[in-house]
PDB file of N, CA and C in Angstrom:
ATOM      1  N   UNK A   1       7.964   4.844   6.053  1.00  0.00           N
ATOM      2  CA  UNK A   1       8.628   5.422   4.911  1.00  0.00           C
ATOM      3  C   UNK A   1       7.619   5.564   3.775  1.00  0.00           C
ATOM      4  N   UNK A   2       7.408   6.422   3.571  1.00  0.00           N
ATOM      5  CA  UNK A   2       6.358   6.584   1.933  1.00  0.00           C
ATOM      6  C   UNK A   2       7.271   6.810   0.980  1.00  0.00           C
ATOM      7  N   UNK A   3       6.909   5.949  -0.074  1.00  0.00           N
ATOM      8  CA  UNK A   3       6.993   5.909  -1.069  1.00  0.00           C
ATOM      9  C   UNK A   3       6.317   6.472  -2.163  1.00  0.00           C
ATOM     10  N   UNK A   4       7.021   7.223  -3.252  1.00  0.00           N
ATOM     11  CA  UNK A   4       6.632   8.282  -4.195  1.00  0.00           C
ATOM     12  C   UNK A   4       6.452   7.369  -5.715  1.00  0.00           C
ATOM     13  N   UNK A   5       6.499   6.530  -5.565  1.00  0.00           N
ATOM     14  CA  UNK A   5       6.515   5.722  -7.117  1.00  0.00           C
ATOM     15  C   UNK A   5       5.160   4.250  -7.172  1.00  0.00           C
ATOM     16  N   UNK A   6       4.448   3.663  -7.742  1.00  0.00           N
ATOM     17  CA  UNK A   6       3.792   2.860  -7.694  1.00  0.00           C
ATOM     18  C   UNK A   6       5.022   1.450  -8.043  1.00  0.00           C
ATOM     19  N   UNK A   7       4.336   0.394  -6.546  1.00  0.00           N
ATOM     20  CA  UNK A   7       5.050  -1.017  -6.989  1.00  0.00           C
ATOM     21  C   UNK A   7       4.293  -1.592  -7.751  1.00  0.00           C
ATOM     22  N   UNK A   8       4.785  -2.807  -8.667  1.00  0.00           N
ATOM     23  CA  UNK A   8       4.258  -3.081  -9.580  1.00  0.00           C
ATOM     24  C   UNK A   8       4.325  -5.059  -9.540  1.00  0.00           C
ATOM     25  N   UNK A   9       3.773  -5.908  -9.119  1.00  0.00           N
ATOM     26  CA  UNK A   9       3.959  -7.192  -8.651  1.00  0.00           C
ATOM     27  C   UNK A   9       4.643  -8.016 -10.002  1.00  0.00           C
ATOM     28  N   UNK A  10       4.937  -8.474 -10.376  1.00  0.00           N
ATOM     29  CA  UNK A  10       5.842  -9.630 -10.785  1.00  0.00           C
ATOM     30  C   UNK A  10       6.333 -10.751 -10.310  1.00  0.00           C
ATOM     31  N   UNK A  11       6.764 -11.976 -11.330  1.00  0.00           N
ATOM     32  CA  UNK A  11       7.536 -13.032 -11.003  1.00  0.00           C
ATOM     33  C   UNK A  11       8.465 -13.033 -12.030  1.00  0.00           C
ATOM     34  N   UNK A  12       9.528 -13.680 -11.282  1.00  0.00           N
ATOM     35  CA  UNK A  12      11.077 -13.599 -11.704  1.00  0.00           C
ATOM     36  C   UNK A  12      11.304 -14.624 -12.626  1.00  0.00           C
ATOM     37  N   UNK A  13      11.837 -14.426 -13.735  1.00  0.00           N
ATOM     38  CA  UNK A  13      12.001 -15.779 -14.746  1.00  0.00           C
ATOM     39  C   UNK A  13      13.636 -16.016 -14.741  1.00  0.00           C
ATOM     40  N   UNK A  14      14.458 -14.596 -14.807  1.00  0.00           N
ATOM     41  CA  UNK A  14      16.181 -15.565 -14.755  1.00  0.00           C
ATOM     42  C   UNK A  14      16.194 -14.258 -14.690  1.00  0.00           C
ATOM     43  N   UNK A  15      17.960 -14.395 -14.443  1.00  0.00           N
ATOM     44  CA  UNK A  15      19.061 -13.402 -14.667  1.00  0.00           C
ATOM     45  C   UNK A  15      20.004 -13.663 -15.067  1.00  0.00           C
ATOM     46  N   UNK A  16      20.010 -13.113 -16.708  1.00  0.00           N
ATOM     47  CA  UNK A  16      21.495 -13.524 -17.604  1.00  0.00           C
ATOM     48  C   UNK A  16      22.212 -12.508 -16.903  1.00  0.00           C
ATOM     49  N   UNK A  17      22.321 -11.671 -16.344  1.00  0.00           N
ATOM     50  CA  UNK A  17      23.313 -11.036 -15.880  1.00  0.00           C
ATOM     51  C   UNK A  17      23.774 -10.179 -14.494  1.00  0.00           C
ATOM     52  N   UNK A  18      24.423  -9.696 -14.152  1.00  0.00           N
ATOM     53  CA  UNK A  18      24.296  -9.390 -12.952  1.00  0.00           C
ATOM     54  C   UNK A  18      23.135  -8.064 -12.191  1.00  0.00           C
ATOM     55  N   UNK A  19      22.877  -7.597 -13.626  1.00  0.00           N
ATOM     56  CA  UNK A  19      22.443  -6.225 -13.468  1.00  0.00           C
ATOM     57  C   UNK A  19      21.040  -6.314 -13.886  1.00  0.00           C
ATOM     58  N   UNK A  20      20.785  -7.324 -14.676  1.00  0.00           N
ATOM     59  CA  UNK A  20      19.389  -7.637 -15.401  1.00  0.00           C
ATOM     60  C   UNK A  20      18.422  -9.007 -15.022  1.00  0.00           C
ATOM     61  N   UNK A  21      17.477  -8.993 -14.791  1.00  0.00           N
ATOM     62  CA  UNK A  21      16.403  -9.968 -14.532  1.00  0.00           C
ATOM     63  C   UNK A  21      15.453  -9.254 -15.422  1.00  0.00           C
ATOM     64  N   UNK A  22      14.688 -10.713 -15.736  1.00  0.00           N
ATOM     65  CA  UNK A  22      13.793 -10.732 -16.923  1.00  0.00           C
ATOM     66  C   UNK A  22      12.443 -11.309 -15.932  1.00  0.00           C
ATOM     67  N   UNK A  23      11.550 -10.789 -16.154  1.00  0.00           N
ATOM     68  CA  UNK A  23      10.394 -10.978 -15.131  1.00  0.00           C
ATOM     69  C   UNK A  23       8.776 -10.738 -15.620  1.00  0.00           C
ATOM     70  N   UNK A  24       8.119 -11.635 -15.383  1.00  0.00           N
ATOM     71  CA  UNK A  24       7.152 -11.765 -16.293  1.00  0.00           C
ATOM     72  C   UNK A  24       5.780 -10.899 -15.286  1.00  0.00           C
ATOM     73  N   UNK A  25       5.322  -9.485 -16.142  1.00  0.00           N
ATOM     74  CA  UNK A  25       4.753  -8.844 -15.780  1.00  0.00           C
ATOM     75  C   UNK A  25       3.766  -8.131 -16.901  1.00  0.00           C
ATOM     76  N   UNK A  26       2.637  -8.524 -16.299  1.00  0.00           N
ATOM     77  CA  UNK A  26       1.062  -8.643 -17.270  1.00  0.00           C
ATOM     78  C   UNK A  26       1.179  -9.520 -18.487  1.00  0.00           C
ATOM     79  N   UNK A  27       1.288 -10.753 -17.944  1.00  0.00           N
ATOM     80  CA  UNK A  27       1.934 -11.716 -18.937  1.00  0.00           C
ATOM     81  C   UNK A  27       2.643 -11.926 -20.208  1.00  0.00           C
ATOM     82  N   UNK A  28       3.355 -11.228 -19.979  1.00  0.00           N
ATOM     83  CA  UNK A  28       4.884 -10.528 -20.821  1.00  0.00           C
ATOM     84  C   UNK A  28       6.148 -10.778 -20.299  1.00  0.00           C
ATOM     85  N   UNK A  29       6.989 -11.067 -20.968  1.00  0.00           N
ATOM     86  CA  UNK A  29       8.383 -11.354 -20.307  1.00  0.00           C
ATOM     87  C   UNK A  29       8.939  -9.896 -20.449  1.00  0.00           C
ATOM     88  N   UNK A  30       9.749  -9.054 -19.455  1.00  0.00           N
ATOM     89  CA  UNK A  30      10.221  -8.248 -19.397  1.00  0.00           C
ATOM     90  C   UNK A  30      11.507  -8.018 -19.026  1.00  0.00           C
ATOM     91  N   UNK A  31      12.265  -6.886 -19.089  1.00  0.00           N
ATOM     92  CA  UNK A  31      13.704  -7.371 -18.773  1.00  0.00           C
ATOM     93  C   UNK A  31      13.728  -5.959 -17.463  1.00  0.00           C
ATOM     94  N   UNK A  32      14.307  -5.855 -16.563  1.00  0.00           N
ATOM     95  CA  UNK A  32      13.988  -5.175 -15.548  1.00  0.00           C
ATOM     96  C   UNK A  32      15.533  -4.938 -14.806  1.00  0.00           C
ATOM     97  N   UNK A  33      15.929  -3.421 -14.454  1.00  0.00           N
ATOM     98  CA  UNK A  33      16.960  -3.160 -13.726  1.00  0.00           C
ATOM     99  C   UNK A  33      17.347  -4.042 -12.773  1.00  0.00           C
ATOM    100  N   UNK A  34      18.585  -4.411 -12.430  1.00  0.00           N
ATOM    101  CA  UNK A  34      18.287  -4.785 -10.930  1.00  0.00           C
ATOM    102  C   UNK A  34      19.898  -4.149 -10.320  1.00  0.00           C
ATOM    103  N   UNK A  35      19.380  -3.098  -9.122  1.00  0.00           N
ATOM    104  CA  UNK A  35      20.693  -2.042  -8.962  1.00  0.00           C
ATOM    105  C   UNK A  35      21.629  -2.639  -8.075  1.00  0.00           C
ATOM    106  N   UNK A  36      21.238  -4.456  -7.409  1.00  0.00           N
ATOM    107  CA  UNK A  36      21.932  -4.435  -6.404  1.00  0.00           C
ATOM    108  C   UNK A  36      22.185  -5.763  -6.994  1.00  0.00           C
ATOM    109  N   UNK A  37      24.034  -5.570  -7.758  1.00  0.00           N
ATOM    110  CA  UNK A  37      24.825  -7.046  -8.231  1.00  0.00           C
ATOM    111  C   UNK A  37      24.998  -8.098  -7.194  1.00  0.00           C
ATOM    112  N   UNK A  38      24.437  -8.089  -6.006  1.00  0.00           N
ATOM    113  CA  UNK A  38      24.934  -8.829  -5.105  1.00  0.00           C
ATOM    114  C   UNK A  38      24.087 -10.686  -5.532  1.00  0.00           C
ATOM    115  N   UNK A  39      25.089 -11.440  -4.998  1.00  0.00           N
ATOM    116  CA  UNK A  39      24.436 -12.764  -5.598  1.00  0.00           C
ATOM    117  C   UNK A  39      22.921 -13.120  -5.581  1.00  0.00           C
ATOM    118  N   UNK A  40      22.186 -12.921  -4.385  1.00  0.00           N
ATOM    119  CA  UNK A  40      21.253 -13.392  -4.428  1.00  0.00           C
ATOM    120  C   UNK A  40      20.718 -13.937  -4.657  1.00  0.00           C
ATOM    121  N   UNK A  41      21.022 -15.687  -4.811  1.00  0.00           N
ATOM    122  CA  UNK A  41      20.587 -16.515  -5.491  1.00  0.00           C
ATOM    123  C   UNK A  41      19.645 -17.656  -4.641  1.00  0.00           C
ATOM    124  N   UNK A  42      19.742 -17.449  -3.008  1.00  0.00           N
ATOM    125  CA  UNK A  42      18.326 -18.120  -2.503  1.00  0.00           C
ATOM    126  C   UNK A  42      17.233 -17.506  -2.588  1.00  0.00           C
ATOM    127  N   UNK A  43      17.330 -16.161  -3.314  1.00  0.00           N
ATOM    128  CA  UNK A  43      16.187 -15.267  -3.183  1.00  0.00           C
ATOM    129  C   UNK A  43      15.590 -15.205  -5.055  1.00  0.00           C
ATOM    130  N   UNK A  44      16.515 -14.713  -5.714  1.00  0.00           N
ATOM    131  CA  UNK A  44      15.952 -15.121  -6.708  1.00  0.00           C
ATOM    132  C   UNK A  44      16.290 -16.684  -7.798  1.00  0.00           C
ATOM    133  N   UNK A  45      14.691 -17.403  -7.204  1.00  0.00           N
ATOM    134  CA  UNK A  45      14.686 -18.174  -8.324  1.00  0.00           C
ATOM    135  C   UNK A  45      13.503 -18.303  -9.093  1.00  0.00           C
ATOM    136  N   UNK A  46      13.011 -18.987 -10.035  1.00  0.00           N
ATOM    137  CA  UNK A  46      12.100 -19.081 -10.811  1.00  0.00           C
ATOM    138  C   UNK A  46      10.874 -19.031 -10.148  1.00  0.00           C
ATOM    139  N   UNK A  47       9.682 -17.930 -10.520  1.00  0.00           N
ATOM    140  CA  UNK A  47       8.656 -18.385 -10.034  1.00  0.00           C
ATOM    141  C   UNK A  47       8.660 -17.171  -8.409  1.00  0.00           C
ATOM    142  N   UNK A  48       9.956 -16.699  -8.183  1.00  0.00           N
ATOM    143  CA  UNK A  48       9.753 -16.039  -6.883  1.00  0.00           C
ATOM    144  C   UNK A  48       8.901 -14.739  -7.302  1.00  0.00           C
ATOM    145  N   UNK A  49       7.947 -14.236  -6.301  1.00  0.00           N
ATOM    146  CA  UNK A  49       7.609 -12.748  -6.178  1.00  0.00           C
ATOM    147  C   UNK A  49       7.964 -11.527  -6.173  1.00  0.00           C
ATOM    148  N   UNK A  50       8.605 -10.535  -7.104  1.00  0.00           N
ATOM    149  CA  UNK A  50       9.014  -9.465  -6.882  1.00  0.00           C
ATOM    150  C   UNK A  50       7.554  -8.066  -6.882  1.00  0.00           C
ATOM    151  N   UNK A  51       8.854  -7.333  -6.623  1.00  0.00           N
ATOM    152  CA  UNK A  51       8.199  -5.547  -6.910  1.00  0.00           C
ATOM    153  C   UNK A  51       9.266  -4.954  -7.971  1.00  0.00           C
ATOM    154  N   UNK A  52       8.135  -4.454  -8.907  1.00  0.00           N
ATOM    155  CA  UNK A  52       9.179  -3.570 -10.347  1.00  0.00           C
ATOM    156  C   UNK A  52       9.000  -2.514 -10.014  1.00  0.00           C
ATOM    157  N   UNK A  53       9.431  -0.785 -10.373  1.00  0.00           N
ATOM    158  CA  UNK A  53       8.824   0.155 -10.755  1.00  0.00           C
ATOM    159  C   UNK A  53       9.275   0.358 -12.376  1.00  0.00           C
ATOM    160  N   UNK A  54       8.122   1.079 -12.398  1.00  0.00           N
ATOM    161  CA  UNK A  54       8.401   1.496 -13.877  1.00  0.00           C
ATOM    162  C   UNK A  54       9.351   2.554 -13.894  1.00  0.00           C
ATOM    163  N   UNK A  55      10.522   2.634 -14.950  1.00  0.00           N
ATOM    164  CA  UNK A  55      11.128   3.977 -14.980  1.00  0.00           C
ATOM    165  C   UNK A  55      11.163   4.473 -16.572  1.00  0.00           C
ATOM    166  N   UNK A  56      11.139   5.736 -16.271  1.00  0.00           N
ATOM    167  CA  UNK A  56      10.979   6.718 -17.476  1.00  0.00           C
ATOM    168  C   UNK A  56      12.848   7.157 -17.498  1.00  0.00           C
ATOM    169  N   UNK A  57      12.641   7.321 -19.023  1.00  0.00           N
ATOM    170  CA  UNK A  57      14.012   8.304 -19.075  1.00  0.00           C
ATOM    171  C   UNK A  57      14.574   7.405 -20.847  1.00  0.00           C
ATOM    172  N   UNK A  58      14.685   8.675 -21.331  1.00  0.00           N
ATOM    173  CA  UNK A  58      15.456   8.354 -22.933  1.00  0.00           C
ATOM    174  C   UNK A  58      16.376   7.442 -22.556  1.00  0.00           C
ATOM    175  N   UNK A  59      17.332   7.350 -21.966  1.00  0.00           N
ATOM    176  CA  UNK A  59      18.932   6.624 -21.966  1.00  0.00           C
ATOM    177  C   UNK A  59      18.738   5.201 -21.651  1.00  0.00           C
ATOM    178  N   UNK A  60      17.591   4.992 -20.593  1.00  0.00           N
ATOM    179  CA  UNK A  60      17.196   3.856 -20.109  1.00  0.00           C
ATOM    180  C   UNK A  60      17.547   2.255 -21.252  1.00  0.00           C
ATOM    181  N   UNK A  61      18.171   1.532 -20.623  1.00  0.00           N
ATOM    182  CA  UNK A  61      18.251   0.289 -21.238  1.00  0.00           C
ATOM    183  C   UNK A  61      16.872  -0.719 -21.245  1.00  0.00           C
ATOM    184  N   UNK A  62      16.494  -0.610 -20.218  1.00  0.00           N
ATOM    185  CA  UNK A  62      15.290  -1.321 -19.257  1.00  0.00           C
ATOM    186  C   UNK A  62      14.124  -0.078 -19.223  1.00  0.00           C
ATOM    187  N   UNK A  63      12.693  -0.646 -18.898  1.00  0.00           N
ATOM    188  CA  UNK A  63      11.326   0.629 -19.154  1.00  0.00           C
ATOM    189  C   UNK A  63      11.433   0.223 -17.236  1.00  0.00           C
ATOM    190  N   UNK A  64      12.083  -0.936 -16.673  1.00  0.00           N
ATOM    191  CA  UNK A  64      11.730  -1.239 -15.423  1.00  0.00           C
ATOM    192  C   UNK A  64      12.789  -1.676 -14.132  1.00  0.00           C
ATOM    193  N   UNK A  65      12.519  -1.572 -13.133  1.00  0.00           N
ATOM    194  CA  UNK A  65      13.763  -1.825 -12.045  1.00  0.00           C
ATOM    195  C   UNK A  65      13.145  -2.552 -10.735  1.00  0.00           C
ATOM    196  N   UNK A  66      13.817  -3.544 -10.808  1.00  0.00           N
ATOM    197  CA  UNK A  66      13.635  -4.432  -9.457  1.00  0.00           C
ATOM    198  C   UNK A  66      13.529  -4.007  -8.433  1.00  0.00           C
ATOM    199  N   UNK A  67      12.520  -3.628  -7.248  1.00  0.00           N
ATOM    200  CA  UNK A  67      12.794  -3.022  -6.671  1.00  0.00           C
ATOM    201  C   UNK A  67      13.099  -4.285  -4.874  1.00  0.00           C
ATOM    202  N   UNK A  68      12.247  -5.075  -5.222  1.00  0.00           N
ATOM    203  CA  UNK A  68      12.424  -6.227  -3.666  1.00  0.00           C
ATOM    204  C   UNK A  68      11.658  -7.432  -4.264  1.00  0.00           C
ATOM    205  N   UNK A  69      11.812  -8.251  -3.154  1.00  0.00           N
ATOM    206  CA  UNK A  69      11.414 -10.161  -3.791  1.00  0.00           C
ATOM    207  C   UNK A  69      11.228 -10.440  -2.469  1.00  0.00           C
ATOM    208  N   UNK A  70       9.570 -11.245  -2.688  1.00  0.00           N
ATOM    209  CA  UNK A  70       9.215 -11.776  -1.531  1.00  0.00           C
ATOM    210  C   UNK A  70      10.316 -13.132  -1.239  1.00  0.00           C
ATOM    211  N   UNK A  71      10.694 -13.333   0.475  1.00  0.00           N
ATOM    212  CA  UNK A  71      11.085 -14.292   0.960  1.00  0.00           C
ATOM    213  C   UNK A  71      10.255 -15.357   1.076  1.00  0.00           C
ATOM    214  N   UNK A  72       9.900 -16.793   0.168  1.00  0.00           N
ATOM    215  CA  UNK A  72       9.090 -17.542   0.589  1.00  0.00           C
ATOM    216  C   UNK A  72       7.817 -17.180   0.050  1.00  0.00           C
ATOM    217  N   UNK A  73       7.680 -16.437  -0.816  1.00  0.00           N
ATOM    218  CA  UNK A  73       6.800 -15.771  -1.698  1.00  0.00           C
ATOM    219  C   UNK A  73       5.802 -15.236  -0.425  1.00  0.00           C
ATOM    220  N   UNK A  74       6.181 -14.547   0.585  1.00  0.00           N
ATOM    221  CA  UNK A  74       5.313 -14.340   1.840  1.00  0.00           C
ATOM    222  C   UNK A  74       5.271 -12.965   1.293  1.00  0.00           C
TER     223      UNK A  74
END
Protein backbone atom coordinates (compact mmCIF):
# COMPACT_ATOMS: atom_id res chain seq x y z
CA UNK A 1 0.00 0.00 0.00
CA UNK A 2 1.76 3.45 -0.63
CA UNK A 3 1.20 6.00 1.11
CA UNK A 4 0.79 9.72 -0.13
CA UNK A 5 1.46 11.72 3.13
CA UNK A 6 4.82 11.73 5.29
CA UNK A 7 4.66 9.73 8.91
CA UNK A 8 5.87 11.65 11.46
CA UNK A 9 7.28 9.56 14.85
CA UNK A 10 6.02 10.60 18.22
CA UNK A 11 5.28 9.57 21.81
CA UNK A 12 1.99 9.62 23.39
CA UNK A 13 1.56 11.72 26.60
CA UNK A 14 -2.53 11.28 27.40
CA UNK A 15 -5.87 11.50 26.07
CA UNK A 16 -8.31 13.93 27.72
CA UNK A 17 -10.65 12.83 25.31
CA UNK A 18 -11.91 10.45 23.09
CA UNK A 19 -10.98 12.12 19.92
CA UNK A 20 -7.74 13.90 21.11
CA UNK A 21 -4.21 12.74 22.26
CA UNK A 22 -1.60 15.09 23.11
CA UNK A 23 1.82 13.74 21.95
CA UNK A 24 5.10 15.00 22.28
CA UNK A 25 6.66 15.70 18.87
CA UNK A 26 10.10 17.62 18.29
CA UNK A 27 10.01 18.16 21.85
CA UNK A 28 6.78 19.93 22.08
CA UNK A 29 3.64 18.76 23.50
CA UNK A 30 1.09 18.62 20.79
CA UNK A 31 -2.47 17.87 20.62
CA UNK A 32 -3.20 15.45 17.63
CA UNK A 33 -6.52 13.97 15.89
CA UNK A 34 -7.25 10.68 16.79
CA UNK A 35 -10.22 9.35 14.21
CA UNK A 36 -10.67 6.06 15.86
CA UNK A 37 -12.84 6.63 19.53
CA UNK A 38 -12.35 3.12 20.17
CA UNK A 39 -10.85 2.46 23.82
CA UNK A 40 -7.57 1.55 23.26
CA UNK A 41 -6.14 1.69 26.30
CA UNK A 42 -3.42 -1.34 26.26
CA UNK A 43 -2.14 0.43 23.36
CA UNK A 44 -2.10 3.84 24.32
CA UNK A 45 -0.14 4.59 27.34
CA UNK A 46 2.49 6.99 28.36
CA UNK A 47 5.66 6.89 26.66
CA UNK A 48 4.11 4.49 23.75
CA UNK A 49 5.34 5.09 20.00
CA UNK A 50 3.08 6.58 17.55
CA UNK A 51 2.83 7.89 13.78
CA UNK A 52 1.22 11.62 13.32
CA UNK A 53 0.56 13.18 9.96
CA UNK A 54 0.49 16.59 9.65
CA UNK A 55 -2.84 18.05 8.38
CA UNK A 56 -3.52 21.25 6.65
CA UNK A 57 -6.93 22.87 6.44
CA UNK A 58 -8.49 26.35 7.99
CA UNK A 59 -11.34 24.49 10.09
CA UNK A 60 -8.86 22.11 11.60
CA UNK A 61 -8.98 21.96 15.49
CA UNK A 62 -5.62 19.96 15.61
CA UNK A 63 -2.32 20.95 12.85
CA UNK A 64 -2.06 16.81 13.45
CA UNK A 65 -3.72 13.19 13.37
CA UNK A 66 -2.80 9.97 14.88
CA UNK A 67 -2.25 7.86 12.48
CA UNK A 68 -0.93 4.10 14.35
CA UNK A 69 1.08 3.15 17.75
CA UNK A 70 3.72 0.79 17.98
CA UNK A 71 2.69 -2.55 19.91
CA UNK A 72 5.45 -2.95 22.53
CA UNK A 73 7.10 0.04 21.11
CA UNK A 74 8.30 -2.69 18.30
Amino acid sequence: MKIKYKLLKAEFVDRPNRFLTRVKYNNEIVESHLPDPGRLQELLIPGAQLLIKREYGNNRKTKFSTQAVYLNNI
